[in-house]
C-alpha atoms as a PDB file:
ATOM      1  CA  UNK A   1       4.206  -5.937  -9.549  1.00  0.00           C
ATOM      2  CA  UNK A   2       5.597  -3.066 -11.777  1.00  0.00           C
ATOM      3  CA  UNK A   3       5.167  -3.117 -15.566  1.00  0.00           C
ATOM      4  CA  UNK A   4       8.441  -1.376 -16.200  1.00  0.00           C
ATOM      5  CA  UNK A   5      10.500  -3.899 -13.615  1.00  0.00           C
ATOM      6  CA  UNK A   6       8.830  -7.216 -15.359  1.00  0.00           C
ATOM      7  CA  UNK A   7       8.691  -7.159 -19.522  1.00  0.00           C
ATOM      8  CA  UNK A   8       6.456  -9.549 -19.451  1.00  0.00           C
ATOM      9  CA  UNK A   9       3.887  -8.125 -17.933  1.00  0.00           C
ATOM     10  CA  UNK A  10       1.277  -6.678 -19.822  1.00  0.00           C
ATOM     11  CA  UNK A  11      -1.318  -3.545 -19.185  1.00  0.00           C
ATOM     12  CA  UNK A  12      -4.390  -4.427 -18.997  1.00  0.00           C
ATOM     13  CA  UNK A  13      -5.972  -1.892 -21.480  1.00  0.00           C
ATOM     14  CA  UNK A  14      -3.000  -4.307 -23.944  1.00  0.00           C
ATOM     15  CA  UNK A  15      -3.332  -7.403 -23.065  1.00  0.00           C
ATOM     16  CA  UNK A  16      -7.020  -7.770 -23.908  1.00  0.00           C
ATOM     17  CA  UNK A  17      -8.546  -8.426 -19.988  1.00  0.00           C
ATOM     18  CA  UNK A  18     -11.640  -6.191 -20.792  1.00  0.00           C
ATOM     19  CA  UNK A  19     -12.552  -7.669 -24.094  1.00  0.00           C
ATOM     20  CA  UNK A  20     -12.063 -11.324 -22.591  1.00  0.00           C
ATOM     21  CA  UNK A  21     -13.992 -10.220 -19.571  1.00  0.00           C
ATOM     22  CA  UNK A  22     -16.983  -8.330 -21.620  1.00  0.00           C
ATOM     23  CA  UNK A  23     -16.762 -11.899 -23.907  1.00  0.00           C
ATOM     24  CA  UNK A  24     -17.431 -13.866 -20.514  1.00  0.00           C
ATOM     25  CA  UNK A  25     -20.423 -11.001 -19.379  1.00  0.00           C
ATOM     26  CA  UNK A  26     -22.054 -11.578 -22.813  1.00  0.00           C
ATOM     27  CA  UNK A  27     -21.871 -15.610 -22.650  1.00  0.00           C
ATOM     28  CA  UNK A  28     -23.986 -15.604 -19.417  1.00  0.00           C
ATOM     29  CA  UNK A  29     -26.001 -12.714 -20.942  1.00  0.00           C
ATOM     30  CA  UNK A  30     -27.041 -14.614 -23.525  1.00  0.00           C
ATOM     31  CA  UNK A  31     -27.220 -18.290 -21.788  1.00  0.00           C
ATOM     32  CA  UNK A  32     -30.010 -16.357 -20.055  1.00  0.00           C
ATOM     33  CA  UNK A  33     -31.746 -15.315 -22.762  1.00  0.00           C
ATOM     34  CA  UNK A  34     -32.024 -18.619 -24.628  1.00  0.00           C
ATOM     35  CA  UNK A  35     -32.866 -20.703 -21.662  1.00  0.00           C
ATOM     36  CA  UNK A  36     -35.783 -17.609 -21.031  1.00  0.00           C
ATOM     37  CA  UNK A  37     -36.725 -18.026 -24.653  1.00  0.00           C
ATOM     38  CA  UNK A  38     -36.965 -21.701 -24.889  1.00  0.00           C
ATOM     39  CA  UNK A  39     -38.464 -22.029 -21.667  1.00  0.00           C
ATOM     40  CA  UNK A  40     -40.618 -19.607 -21.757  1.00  0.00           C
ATOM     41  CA  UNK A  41     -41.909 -19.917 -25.735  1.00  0.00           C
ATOM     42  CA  UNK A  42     -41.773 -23.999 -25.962  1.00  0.00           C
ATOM     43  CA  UNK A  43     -41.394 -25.959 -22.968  1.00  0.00           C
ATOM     44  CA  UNK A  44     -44.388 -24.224 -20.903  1.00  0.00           C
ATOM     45  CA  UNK A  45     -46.683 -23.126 -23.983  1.00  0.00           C
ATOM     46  CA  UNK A  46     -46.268 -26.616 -26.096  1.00  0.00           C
ATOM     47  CA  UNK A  47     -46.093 -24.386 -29.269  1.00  0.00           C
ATOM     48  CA  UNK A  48     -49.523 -23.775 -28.279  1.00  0.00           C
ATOM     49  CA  UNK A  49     -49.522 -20.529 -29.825  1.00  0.00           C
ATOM     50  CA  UNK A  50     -52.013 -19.118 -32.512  1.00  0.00           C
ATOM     51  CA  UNK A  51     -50.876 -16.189 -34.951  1.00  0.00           C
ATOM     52  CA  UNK A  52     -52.587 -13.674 -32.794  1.00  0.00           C
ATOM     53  CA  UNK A  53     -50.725 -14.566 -29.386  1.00  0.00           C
ATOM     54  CA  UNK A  54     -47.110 -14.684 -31.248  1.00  0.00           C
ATOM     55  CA  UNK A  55     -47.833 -11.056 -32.717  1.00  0.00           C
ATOM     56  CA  UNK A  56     -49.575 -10.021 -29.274  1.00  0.00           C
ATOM     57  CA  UNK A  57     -46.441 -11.053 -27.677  1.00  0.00           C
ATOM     58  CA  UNK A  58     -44.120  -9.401 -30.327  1.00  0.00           C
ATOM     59  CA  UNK A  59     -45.746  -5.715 -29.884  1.00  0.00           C
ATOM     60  CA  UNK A  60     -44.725  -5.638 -25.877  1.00  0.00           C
ATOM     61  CA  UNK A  61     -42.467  -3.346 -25.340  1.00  0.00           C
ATOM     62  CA  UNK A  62     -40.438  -6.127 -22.734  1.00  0.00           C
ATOM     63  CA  UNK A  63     -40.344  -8.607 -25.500  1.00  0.00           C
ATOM     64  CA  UNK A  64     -38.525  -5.612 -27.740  1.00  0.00           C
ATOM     65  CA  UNK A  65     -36.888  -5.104 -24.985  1.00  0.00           C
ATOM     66  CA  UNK A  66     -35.072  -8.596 -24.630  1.00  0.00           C
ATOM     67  CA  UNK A  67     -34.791  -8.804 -28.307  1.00  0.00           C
ATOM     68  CA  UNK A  68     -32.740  -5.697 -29.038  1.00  0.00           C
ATOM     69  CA  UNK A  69     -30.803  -7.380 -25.688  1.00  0.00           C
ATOM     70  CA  UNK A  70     -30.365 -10.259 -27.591  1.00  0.00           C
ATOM     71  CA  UNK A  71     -29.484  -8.341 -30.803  1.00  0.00           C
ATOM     72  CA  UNK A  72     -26.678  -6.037 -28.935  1.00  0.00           C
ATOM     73  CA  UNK A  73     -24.789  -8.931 -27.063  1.00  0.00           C
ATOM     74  CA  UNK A  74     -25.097 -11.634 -30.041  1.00  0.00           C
ATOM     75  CA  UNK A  75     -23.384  -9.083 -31.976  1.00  0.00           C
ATOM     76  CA  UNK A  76     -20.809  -8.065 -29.648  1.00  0.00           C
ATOM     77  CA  UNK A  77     -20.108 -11.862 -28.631  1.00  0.00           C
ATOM     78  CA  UNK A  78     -19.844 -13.308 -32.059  1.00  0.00           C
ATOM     79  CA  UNK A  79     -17.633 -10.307 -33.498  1.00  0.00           C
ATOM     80  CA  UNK A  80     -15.284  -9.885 -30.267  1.00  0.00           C
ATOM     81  CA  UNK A  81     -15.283 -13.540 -30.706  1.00  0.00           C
ATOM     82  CA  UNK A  82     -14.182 -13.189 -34.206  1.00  0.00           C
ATOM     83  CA  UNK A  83     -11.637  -9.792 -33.765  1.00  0.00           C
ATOM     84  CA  UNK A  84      -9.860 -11.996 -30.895  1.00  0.00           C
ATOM     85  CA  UNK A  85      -9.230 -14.725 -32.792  1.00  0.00           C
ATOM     86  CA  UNK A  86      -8.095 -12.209 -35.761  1.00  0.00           C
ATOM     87  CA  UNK A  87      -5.836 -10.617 -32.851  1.00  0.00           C
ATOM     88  CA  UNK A  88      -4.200 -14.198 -31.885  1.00  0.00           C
ATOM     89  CA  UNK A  89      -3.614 -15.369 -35.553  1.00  0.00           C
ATOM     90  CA  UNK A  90      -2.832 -12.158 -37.893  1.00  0.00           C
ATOM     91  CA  UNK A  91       0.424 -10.205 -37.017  1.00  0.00           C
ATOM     92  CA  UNK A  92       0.588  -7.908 -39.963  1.00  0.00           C
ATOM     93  CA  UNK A  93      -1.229  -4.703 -38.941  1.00  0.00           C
ATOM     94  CA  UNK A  94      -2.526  -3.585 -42.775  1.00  0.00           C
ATOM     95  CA  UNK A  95      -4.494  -6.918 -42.762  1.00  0.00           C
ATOM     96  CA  UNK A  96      -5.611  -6.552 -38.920  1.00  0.00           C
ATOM     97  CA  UNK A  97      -7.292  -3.251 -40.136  1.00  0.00           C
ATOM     98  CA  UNK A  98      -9.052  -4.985 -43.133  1.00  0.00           C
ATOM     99  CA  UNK A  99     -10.121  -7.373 -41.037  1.00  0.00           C
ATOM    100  CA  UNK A 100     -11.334  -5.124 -37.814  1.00  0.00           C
ATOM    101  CA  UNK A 101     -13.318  -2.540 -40.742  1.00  0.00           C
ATOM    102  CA  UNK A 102     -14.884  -5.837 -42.083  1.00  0.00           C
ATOM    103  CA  UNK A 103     -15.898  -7.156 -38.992  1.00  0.00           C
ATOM    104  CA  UNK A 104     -17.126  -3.750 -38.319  1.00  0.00           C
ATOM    105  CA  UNK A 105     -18.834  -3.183 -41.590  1.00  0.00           C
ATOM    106  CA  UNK A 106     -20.857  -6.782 -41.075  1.00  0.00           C
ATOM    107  CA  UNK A 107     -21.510  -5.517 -37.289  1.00  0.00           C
ATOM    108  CA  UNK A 108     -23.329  -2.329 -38.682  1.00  0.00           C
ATOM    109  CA  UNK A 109     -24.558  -4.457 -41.384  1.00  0.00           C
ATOM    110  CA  UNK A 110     -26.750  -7.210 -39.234  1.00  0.00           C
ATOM    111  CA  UNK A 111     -27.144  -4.456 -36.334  1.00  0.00           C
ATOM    112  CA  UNK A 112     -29.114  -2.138 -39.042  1.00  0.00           C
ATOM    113  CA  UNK A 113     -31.426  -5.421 -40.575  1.00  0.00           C
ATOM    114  CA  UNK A 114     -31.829  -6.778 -36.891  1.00  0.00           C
ATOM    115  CA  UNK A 115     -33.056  -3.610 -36.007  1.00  0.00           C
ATOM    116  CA  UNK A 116     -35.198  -2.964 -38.843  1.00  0.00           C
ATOM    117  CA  UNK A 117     -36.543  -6.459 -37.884  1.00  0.00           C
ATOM    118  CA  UNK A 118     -37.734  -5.624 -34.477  1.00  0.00           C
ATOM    119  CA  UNK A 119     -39.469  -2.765 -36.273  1.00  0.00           C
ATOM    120  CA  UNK A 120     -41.257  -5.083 -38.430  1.00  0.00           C
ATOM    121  CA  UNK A 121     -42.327  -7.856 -36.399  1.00  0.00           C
ATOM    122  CA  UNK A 122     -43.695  -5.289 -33.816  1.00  0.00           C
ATOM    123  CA  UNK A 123     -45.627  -3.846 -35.847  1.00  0.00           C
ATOM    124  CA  UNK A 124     -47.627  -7.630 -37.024  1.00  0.00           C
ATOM    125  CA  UNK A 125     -51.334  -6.989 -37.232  1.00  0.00           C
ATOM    126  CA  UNK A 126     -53.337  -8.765 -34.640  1.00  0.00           C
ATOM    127  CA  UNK A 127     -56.404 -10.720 -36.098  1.00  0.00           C
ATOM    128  CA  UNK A 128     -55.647 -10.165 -39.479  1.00  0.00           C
END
């Protein structure tokens, strides 16, 4: 089908296809990681776990790993989530750009602390 023949068709780089799809990616993505986490942390362990093995755990690099994972597509879901809904219910473009810089600002915002908390909880001492 040709755009220019059918006006209501829209381009995909318009009509929001990539975003939806990357919203879809990220659901799975992080369905994965929660059913790892609970699975893996409190079904098989019992909460079993002394001070020592939780901070043991939290200075592997994989465990990082999965949590800056976890970070990057809980971020991206929840604010795509948030700028598509903006998209679908604010017309006015002046307010659309408050919004998206807002959005963006708390992005950077709980990217910056989550980050700084991965730092931190790596770093637990072991048998203190």
């Amino acid at each position: 089908m040709n755009a220019k023949k059918n006006k209501n068709f829209k381009e995909t780089s318009k009509s929001g296809a990539v975003a939806w799809l990357l919203q879809r990616i990220t659901a799975v993505i992080l369905f994965i990681l929660v059913i790892y986490h609970f699975v893996f942390y409190h079904f098989i362990s019992k909460g079993q776990y002394s001070y020592d093995d939780v901070a043991a755990k939290m200075q592997s690099p994989w465990f990082n790993l999965l949590q800056f994972l976890f970070l990057v597509t809980a971020l991206y879901h929840g604010l795509n989530g948030i700028w598509m809904i903006t998209e679908d219910y604010i017309h006015h473009k002046v307010w659309r750009m408050i919004i998206f810089s807002l959005i963006l600002l708390v992005g950077l915002a709980l990217f910056f602390v989550g980050i700084l908390t991965i730092v931190k909880i790596s770093s637990l001492e072991i048998g203190a």
